[in-house]
C-alpha atoms as a PDB file:
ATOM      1  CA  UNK A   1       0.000   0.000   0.000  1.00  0.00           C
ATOM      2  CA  UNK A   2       2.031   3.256  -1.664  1.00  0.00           C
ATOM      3  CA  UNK A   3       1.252   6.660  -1.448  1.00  0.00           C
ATOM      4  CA  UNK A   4       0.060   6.581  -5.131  1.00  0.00           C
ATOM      5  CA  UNK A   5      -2.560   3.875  -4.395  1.00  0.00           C
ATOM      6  CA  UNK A   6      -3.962   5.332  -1.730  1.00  0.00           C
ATOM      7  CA  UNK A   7      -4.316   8.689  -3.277  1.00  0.00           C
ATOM      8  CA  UNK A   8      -5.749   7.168  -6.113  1.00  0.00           C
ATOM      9  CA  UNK A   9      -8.160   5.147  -3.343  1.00  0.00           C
ATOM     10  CA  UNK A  10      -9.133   8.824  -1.498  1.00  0.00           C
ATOM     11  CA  UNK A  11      -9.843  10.465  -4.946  1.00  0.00           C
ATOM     12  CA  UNK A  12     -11.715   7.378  -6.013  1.00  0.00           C
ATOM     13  CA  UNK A  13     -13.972   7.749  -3.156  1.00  0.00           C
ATOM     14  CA  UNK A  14     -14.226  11.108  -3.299  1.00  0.00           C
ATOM     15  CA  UNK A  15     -15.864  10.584  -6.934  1.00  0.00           C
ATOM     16  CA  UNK A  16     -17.977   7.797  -5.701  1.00  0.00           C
ATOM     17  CA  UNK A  17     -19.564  10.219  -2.436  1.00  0.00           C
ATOM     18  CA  UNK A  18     -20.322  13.083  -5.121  1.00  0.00           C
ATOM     19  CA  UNK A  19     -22.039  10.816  -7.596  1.00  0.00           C
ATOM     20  CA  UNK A  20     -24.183   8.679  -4.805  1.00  0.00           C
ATOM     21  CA  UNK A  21     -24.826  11.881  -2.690  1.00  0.00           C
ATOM     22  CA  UNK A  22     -28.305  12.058  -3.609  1.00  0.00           C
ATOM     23  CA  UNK A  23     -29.209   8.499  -2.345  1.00  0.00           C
ATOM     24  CA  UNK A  24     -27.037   8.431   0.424  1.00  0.00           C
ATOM     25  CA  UNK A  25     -29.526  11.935   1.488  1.00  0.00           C
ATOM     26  CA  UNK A  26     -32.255   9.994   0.727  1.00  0.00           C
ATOM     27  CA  UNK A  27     -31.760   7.158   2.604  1.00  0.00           C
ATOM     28  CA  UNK A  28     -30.818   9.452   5.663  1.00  0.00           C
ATOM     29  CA  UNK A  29     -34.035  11.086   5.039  1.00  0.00           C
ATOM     30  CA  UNK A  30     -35.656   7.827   5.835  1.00  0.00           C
ATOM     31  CA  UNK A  31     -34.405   7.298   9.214  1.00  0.00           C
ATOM     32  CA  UNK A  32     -32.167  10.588   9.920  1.00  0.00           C
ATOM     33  CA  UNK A  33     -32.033  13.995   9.817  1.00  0.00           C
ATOM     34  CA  UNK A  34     -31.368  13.944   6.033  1.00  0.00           C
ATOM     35  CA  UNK A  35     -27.878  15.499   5.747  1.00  0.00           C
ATOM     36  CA  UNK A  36     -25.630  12.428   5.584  1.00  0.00           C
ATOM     37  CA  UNK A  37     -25.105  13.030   2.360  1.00  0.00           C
ATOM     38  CA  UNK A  38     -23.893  16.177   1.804  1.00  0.00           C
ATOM     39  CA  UNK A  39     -21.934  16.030   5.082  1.00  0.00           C
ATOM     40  CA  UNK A  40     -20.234  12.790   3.296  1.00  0.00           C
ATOM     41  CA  UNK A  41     -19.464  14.946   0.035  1.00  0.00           C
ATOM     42  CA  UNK A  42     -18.508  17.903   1.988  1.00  0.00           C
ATOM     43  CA  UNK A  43     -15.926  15.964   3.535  1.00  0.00           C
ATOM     44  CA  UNK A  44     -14.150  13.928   0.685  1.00  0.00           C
ATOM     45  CA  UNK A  45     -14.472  17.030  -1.498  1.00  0.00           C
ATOM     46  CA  UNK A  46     -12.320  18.469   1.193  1.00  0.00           C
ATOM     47  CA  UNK A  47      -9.969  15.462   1.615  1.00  0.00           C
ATOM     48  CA  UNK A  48      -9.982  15.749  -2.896  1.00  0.00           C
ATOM     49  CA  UNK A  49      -8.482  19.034  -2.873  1.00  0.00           C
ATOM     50  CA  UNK A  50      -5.797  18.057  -0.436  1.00  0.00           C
ATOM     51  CA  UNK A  51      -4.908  15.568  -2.899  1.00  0.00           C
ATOM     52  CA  UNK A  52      -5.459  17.296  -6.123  1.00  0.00           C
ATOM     53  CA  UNK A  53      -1.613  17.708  -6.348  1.00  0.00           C
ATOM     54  CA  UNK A  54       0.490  14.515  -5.752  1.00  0.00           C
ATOM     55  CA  UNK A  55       2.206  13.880  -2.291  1.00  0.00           C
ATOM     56  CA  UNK A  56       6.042  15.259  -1.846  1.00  0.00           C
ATOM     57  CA  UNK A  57       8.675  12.508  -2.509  1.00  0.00           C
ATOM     58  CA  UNK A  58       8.738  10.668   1.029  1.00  0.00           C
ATOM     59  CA  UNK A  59       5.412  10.723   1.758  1.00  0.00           C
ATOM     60  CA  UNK A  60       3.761   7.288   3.290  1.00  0.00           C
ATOM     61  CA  UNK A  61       0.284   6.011   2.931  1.00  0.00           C
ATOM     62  CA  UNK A  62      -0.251   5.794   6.358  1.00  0.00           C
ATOM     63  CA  UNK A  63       0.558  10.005   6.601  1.00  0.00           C
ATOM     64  CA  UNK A  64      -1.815  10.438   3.407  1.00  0.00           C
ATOM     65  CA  UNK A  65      -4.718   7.974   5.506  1.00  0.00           C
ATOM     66  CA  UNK A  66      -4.236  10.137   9.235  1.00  0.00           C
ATOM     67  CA  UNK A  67      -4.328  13.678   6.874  1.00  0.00           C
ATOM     68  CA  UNK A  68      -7.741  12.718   5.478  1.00  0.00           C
ATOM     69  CA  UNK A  69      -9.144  11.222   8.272  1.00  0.00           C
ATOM     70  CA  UNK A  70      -8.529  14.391  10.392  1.00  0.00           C
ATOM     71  CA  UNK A  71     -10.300  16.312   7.278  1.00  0.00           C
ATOM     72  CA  UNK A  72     -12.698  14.339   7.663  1.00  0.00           C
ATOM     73  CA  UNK A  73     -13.368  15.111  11.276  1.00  0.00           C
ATOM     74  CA  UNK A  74     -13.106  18.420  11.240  1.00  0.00           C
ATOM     75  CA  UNK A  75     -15.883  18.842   7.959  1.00  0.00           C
ATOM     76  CA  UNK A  76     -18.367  16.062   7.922  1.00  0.00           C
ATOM     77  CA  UNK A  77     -20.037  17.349  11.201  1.00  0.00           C
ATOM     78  CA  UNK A  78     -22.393  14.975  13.578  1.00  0.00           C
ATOM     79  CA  UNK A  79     -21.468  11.526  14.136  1.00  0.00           C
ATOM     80  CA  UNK A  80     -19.889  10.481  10.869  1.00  0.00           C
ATOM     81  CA  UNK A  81     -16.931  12.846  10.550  1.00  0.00           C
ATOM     82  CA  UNK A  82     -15.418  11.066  14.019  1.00  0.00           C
ATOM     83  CA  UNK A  83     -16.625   7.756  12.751  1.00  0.00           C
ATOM     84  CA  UNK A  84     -14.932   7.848   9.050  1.00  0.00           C
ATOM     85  CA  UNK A  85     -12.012  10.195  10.349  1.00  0.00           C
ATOM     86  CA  UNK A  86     -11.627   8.074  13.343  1.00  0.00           C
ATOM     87  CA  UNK A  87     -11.419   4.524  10.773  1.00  0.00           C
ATOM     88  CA  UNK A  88      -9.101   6.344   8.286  1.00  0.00           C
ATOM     89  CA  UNK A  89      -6.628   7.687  11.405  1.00  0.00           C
ATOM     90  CA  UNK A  90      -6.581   3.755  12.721  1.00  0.00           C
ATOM     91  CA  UNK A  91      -5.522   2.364   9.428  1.00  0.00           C
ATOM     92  CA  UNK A  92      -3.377   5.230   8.395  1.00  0.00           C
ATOM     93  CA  UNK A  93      -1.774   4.455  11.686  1.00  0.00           C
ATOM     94  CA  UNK A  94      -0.988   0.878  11.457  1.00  0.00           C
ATOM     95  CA  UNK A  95       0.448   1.233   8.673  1.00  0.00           C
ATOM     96  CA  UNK A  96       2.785   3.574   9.642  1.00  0.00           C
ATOM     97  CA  UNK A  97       4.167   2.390  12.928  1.00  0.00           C
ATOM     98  CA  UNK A  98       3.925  -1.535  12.362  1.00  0.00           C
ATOM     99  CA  UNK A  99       7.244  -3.527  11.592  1.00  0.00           C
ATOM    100  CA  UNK A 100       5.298  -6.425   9.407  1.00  0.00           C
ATOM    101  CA  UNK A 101       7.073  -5.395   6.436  1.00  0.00           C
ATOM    102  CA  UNK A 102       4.094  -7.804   4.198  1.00  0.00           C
ATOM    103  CA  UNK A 103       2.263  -4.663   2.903  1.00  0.00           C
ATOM    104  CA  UNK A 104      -0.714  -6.640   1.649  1.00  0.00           C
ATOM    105  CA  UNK A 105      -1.016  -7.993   5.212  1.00  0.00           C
ATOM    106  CA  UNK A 106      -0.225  -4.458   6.687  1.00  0.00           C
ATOM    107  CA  UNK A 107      -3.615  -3.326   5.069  1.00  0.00           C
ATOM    108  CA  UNK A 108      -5.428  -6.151   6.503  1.00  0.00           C
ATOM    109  CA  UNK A 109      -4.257  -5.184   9.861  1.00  0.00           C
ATOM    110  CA  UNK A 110      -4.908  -1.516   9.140  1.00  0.00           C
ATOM    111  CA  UNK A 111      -8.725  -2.190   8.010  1.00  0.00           C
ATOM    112  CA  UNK A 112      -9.708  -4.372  11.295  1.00  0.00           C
ATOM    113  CA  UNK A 113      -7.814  -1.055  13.460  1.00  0.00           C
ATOM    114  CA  UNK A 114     -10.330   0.759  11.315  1.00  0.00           C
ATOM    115  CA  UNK A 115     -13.386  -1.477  12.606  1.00  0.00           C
ATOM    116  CA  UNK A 116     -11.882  -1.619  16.000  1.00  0.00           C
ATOM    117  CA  UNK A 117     -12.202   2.265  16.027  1.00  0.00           C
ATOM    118  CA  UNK A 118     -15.534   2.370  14.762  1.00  0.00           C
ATOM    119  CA  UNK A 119     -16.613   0.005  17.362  1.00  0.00           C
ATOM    120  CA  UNK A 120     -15.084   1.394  20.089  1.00  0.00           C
ATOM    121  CA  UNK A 121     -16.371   5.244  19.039  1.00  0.00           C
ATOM    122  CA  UNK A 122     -19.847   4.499  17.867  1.00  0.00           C
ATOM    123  CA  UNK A 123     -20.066   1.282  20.680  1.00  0.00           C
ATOM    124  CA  UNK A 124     -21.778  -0.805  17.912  1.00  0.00           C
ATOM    125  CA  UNK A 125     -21.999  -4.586  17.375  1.00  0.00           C
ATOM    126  CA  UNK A 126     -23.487  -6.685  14.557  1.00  0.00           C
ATOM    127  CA  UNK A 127     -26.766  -6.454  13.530  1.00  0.00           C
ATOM    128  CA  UNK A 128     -27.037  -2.899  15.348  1.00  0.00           C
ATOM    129  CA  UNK A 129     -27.813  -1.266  11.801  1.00  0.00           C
ATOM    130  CA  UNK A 130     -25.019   0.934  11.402  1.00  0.00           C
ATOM    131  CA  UNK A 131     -21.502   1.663   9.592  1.00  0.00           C
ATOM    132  CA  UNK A 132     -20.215  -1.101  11.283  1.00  0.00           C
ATOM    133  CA  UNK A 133     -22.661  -3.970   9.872  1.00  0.00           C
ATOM    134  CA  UNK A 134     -20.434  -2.903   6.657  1.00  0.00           C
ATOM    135  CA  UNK A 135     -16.688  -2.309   7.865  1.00  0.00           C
ATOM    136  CA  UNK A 136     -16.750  -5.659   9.737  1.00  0.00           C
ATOM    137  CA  UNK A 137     -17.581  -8.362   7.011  1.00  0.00           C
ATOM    138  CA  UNK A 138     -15.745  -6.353   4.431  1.00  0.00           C
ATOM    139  CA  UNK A 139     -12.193  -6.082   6.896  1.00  0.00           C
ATOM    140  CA  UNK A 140     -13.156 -10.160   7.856  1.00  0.00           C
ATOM    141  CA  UNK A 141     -13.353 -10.614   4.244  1.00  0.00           C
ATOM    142  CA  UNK A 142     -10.531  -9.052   3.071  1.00  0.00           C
ATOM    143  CA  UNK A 143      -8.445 -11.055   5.891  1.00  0.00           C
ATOM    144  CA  UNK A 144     -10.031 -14.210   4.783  1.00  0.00           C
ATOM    145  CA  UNK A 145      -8.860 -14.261   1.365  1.00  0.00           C
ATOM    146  CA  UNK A 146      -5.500 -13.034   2.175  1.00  0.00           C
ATOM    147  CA  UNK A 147      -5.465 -16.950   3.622  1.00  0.00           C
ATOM    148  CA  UNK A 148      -6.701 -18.496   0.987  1.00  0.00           C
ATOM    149  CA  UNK A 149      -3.673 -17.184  -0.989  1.00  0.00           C
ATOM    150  CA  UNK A 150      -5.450 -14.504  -3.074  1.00  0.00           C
ATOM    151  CA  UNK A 151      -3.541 -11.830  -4.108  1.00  0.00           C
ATOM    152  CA  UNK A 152      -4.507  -7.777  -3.032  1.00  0.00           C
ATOM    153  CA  UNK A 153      -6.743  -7.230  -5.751  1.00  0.00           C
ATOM    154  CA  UNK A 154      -8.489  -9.822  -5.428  1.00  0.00           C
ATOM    155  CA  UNK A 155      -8.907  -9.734  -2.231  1.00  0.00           C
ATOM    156  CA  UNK A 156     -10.357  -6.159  -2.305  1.00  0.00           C
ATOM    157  CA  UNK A 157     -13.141  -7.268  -4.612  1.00  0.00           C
ATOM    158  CA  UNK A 158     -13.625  -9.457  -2.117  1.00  0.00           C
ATOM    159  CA  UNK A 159     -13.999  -7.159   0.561  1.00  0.00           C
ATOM    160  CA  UNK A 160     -16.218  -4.500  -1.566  1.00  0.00           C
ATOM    161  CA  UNK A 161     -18.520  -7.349  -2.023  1.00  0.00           C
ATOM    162  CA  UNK A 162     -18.805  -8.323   1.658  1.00  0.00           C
ATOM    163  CA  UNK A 163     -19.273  -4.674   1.963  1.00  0.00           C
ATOM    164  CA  UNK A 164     -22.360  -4.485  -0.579  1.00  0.00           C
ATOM    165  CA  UNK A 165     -23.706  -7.469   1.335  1.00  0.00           C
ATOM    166  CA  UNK A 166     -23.069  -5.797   4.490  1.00  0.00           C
ATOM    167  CA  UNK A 167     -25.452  -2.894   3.415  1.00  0.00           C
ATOM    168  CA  UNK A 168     -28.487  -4.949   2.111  1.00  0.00           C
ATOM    169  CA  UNK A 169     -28.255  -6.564   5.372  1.00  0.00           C
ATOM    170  CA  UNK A 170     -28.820  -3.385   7.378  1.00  0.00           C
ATOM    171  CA  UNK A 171     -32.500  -3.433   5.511  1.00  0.00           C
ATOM    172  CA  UNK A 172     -34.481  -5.653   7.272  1.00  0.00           C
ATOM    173  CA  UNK A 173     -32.807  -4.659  10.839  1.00  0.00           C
ATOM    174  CA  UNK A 174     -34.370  -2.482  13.935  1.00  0.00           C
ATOM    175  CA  UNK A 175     -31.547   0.253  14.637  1.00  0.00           C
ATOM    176  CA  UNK A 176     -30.206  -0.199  17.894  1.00  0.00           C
ATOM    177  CA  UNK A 177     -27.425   2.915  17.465  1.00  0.00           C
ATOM    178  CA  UNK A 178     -27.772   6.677  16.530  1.00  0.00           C
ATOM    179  CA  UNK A 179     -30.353   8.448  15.372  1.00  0.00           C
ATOM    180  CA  UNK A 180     -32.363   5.705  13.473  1.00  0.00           C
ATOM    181  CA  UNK A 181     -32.576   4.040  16.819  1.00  0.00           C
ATOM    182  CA  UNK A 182     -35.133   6.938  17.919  1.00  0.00           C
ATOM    183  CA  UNK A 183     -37.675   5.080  15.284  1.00  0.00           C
ATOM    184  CA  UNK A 184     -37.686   1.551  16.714  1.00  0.00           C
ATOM    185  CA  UNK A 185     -39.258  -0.587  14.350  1.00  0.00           C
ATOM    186  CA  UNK A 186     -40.027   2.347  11.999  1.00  0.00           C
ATOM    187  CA  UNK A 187     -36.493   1.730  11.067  1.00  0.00           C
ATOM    188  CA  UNK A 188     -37.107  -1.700   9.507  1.00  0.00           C
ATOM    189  CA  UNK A 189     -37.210  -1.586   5.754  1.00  0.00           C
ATOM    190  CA  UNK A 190     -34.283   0.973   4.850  1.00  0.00           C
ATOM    191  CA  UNK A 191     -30.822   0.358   4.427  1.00  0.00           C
ATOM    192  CA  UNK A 192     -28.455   2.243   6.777  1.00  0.00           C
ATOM    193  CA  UNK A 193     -26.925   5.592   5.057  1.00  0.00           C
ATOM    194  CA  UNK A 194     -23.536   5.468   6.974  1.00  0.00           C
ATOM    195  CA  UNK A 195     -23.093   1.432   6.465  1.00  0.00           C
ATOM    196  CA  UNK A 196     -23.833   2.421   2.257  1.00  0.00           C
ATOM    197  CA  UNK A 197     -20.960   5.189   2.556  1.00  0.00           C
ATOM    198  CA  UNK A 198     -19.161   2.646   3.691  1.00  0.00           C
ATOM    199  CA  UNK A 199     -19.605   0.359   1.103  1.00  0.00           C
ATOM    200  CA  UNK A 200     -18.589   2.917  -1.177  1.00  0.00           C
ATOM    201  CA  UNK A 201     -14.811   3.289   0.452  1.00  0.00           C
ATOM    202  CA  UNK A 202     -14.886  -0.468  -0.052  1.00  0.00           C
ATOM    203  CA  UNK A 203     -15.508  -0.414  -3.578  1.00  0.00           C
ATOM    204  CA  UNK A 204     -13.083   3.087  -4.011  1.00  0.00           C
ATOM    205  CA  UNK A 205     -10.336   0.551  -2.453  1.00  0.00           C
ATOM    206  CA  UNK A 206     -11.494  -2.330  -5.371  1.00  0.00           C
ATOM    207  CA  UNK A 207     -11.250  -0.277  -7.993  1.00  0.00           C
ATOM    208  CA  UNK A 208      -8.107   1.813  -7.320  1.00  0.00           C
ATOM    209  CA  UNK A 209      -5.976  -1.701  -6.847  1.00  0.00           C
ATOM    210  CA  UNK A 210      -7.934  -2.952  -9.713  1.00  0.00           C
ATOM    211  CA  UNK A 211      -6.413  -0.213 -11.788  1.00  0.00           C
ATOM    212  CA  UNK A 212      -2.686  -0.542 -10.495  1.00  0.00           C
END
């Protein structure tokens, strides 16, 4: 995982958040307040232009992962700029300070920091109907075909999918976390806004290594 991938990765995402803003609104419309959305695209706009230049020589993927995840914080607003910034910071992190020289592996360690951070912030656990329905199978999956032998890309695709999974699951569940969880079992029915962001930094990540 090189600086170049994961800028590509960021920018990728960026592209995906502006094109699904709409639906990602109205599914937060559904059960929320209705501004996921363009909190989501206000955010990786922001963490865009910080990359619309490439890095200086030097630069690590980790550094590039902690820069946008503190963008992040500081311009999607409520619950999901800590959430998102908080995941990106985590993987951006371990993948900067561990010694597993494997990079493949590194990022396999870096996306279950990422899910560990999102459970610990947002105290979620399966089947709760949030972000995390998505990071966890898509991290798992990601780890799981690592052992099978399959190389990085496929083993993105493999997460991306667990990730799309992930947010069709969220559908028929009660929300037990955030705001949704004010509806009870008015909640049933709609897929979860954050966990279909989600899936969209999943498939950002498929597509960038798909492209190396």
């Amino acid at each position: 995982m090189d600086s170049e991938l994961t800028r590509a990765w960021l920018l990728n995402a960026a592209l995906l958040i502006e094109r699904e803003k709409d639906r990602l609104t109205q599914l937060d419309l559904a059960i929320g307040d209705g501004d996921h959305g363009v909190n989501m695209q206000r955010g990786f706009s922001a963490v865009a232009a910080g990359l619309a230049e490439p890095p200086p020589a030097g630069t690590t993927a980790g550094q590039l992962l902690v820069t946008a995840g503190t963008t992040l914080v500081s311009t999607v607003g409520g619950a999901s700029g800590p959430l998102f910034g908080g995941a990106f910071r985590a993987l951006g992190k371990t993948l900067d300070t561990a010694a597993e020289p494997d990079d493949t592996r590194l990022l396999a360690d870096g996306l279950n920091a990422a899910r560990d951070s999102i459970q610990r912030m947002g105290a979620a656990q399966p089947g709760d109907k949030t972000m995390y329905d998505v990071y966890g199978p898509a991290a798992e999956a990601f780890g799981h075909a690592l052992c099978d032998g399959a190389g990085p890309r496929a083993a993105a695709r493999a997460a991306a999918e667990a990730a799309d999974e992930g947010v069709r699951a969220t559908e028929p569940m009660q929300a037990r976390r955030g705001r949704a969880s004010y509806l009870g079992l008015r909640s049933v029915g709609h897929q979860d806004p954050g966990a279909a962001s989600a899936a969209l930094i999943f498939q950002a990540l498929a597509t960038a290594m798909e492209a190396q």
